[in-house]
Protein backbone atom coordinates (compact mmCIF):
# COMPACT_ATOMS: atom_id res chain seq x y z
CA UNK A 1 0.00 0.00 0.00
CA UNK A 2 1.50 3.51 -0.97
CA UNK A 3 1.78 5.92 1.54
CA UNK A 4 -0.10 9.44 0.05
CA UNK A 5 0.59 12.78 0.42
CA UNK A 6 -2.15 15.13 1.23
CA UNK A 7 -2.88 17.62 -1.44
CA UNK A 8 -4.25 21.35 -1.19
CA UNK A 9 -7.14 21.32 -2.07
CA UNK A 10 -6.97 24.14 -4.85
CA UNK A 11 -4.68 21.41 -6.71
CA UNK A 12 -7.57 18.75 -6.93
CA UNK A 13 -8.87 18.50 -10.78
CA UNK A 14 -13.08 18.90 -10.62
CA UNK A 15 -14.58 15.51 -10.98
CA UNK A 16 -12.60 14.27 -7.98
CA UNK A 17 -13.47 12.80 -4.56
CA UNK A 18 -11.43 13.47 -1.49
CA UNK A 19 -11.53 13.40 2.10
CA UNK A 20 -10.65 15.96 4.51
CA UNK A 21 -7.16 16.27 6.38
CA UNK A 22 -6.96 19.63 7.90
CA UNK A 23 -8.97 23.46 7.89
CA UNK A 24 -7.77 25.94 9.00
CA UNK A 25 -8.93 26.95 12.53
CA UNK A 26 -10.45 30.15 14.20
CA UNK A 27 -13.23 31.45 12.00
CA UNK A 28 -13.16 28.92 8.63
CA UNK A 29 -13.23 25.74 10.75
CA UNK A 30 -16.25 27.53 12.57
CA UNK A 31 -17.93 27.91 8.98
CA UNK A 32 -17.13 24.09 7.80
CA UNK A 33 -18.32 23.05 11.01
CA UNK A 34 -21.49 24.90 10.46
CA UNK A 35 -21.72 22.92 6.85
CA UNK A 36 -20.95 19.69 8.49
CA UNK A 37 -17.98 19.71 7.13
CA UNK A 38 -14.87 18.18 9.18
CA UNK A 39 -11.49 16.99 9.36
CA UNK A 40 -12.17 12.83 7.98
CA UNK A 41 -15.37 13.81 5.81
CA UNK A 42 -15.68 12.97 2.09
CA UNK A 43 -16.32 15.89 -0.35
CA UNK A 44 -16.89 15.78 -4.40
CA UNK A 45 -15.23 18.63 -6.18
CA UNK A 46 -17.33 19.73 -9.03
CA UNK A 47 -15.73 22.13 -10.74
CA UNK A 48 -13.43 24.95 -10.79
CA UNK A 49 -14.19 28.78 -12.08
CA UNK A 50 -12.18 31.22 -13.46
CA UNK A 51 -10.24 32.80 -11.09
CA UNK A 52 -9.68 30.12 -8.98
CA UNK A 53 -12.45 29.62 -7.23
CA UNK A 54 -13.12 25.40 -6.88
CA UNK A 55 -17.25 24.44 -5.98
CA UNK A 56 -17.87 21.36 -3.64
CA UNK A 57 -20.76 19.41 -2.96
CA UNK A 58 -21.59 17.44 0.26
CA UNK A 59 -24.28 15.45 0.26
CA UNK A 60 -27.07 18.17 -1.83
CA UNK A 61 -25.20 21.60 -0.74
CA UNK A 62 -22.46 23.28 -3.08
CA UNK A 63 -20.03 25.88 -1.10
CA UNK A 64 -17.90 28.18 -3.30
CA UNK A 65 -14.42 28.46 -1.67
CA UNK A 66 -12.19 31.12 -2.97
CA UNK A 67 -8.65 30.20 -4.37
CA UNK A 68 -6.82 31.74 -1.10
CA UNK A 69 -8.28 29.07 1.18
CA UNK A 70 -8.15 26.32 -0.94
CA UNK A 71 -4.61 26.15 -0.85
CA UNK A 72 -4.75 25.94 3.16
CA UNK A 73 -7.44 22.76 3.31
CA UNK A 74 -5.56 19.90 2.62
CA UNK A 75 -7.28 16.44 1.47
CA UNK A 76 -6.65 13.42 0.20
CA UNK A 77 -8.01 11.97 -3.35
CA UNK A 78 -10.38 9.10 -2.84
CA UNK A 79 -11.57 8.62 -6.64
CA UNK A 80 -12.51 10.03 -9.58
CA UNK A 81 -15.89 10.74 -10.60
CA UNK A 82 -15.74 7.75 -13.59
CA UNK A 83 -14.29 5.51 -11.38
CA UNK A 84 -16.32 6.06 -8.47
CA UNK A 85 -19.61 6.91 -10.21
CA UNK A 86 -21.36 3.06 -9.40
CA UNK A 87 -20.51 3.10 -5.84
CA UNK A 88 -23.02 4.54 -3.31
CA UNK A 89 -22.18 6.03 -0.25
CA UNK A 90 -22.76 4.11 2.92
CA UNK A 91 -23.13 7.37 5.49
């Protein structure tokens, strides 16, 4: 088994699962918390605007987050959207 490095998330292409490795505290862990988003959670990135600007999805909400603090949340990829399209998820 390899051992992987987590990403920022502003590198992750759209179309890609991941899971959650760190947020930033103070106020922006306060706002992920709020989306019931945490530290171990699985996201889908959908896609990326100009500018920078990357737009998740967790279960039926999409967030926007800005290109400054996607470089500070750092996740691991879990699939791609072809490869993981036929699986369900469990939670």
């Amino acid at each position: 088994m390899s051992t992987q490095h987590p990403l920022p998330l502003s590198k992750i292409k759209p179309g890609s699962y991941v899971t959650i490795v760190t947020i930033p505290g103070g106020d922006y862990k306060a706002q992920f918390i709020r989306f019931g988003i945490i530290e171990g959670e699985k996201i889908f990135c959908m896609t990326r605007l100009p500018g920078g600007t990357l737009i998740i999805q967790k279960n039926r909400q999409e967030i926007a987050i800005g290109p400054a603090l996607s470089s500070k949340i750092f996740v691991h990829v879990s699939s791609m959207l072809q490869a993981g399209a036929n699986q369900k998820d469990t939670r």
